[in-house]
Protein backbone atom coordinates (compact mmCIF):
# COMPACT_ATOMS: atom_id res chain seq x y z
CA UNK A 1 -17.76 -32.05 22.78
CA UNK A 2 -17.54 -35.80 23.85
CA UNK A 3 -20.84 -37.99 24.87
CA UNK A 4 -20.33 -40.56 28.05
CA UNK A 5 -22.96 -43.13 28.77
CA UNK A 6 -23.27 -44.97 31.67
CA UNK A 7 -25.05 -48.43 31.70
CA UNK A 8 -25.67 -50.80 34.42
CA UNK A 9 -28.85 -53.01 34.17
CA UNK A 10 -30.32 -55.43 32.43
CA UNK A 11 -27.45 -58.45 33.53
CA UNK A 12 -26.59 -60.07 30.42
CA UNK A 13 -27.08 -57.01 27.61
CA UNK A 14 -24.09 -56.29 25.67
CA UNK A 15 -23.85 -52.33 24.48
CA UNK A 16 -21.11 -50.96 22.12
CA UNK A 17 -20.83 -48.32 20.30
CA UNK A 18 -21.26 -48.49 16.54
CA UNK A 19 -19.04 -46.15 14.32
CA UNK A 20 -20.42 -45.78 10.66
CA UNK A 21 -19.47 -43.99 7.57
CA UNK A 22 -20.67 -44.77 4.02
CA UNK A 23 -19.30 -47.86 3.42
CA UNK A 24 -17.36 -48.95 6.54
CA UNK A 25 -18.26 -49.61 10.19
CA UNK A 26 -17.21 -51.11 13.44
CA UNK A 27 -18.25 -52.01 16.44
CA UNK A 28 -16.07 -50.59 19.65
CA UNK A 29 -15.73 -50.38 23.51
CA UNK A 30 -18.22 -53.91 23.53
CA UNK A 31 -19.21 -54.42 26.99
CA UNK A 32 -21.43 -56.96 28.66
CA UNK A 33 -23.76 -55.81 31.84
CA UNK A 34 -23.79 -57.63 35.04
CA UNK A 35 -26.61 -55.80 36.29
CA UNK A 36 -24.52 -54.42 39.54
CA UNK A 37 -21.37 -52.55 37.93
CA UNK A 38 -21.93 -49.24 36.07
CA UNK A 39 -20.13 -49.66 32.70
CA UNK A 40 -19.15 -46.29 30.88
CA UNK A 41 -19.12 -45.76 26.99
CA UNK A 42 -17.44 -42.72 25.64
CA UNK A 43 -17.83 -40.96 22.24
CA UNK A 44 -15.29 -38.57 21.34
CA UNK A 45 -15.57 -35.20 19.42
CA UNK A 46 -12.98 -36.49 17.01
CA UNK A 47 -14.86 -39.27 15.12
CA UNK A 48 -14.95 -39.00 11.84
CA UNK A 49 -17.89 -41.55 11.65
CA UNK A 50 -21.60 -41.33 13.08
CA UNK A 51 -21.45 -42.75 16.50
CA UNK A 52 -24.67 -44.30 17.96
CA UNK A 53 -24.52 -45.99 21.18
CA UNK A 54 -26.19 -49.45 21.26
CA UNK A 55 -28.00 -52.14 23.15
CA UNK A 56 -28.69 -55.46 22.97
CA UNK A 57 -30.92 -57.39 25.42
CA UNK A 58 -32.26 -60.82 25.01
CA UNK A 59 -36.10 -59.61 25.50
CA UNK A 60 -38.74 -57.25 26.38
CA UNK A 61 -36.97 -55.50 29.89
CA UNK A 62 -36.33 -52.17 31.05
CA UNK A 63 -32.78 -50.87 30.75
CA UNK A 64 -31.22 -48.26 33.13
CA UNK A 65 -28.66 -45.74 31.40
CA UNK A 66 -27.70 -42.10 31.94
CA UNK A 67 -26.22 -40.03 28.70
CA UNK A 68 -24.60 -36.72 29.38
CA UNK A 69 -23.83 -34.61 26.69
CA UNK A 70 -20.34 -31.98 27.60
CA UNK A 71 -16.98 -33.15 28.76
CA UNK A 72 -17.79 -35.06 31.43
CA UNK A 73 -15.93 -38.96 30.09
CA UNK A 74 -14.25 -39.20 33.41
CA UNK A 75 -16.65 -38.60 35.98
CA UNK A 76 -19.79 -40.54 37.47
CA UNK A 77 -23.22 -39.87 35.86
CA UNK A 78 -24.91 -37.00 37.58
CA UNK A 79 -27.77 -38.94 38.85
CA UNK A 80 -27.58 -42.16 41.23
CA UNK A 81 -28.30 -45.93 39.31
C-alpha cells in the first residue's frame, strides 16, 4: 500500500520526506510551498526504511495537507484545498 500527501499552504515551508533505518537516512522528494500549487509527496510500499513525511515552516501558522492512505499516488486528494 503506498501513502500520497498533498500540501499546498503555508508559502515558503519546505516538506520532504525523511527515509530512516538504523544508522542511515535521507531526505527525498524536497519541495518548497508557494501557497497556491498543490505539491504531492508519495511513499511507496517498497521502502525498506521508516518513511515520515515532514514539514518545515518558519513559525507558528496553520498548514493545509490531505494524507490518503491506499493506492491513490496519481490522483487529486479527495477533498478540495
Amino acid at each position: 500500500m503506498t501513502t500520497t500527501a498533498w500540501f499546498r499552504d503555508p508559502a515558503g515551508a519546505e516538506v520532504k520526506i525523511r527515509y530512516s533505518g538504523w544508522w542511515f537516512g535521507a531526505d527525498r522528494q524536497r519541495q518548497q510551498l508557494d501557497g497556491s500549487a498543490v505539491r504531492r509527496l508519495t511513499i511507496s510500499r517498497w521502502s525498506l526504511f521508516t518513511a515520515r513525511l515532514q514539514i518545515r515552516v518558519d513559525g507558528d501558522t496553520a498548514v493545509i495537507y490531505v494524507v490518503e492512505p491506499g493506492n491513490v499516488a496519481n490522483l487529486p486528494p479527495g477533498i478540495s484545498f
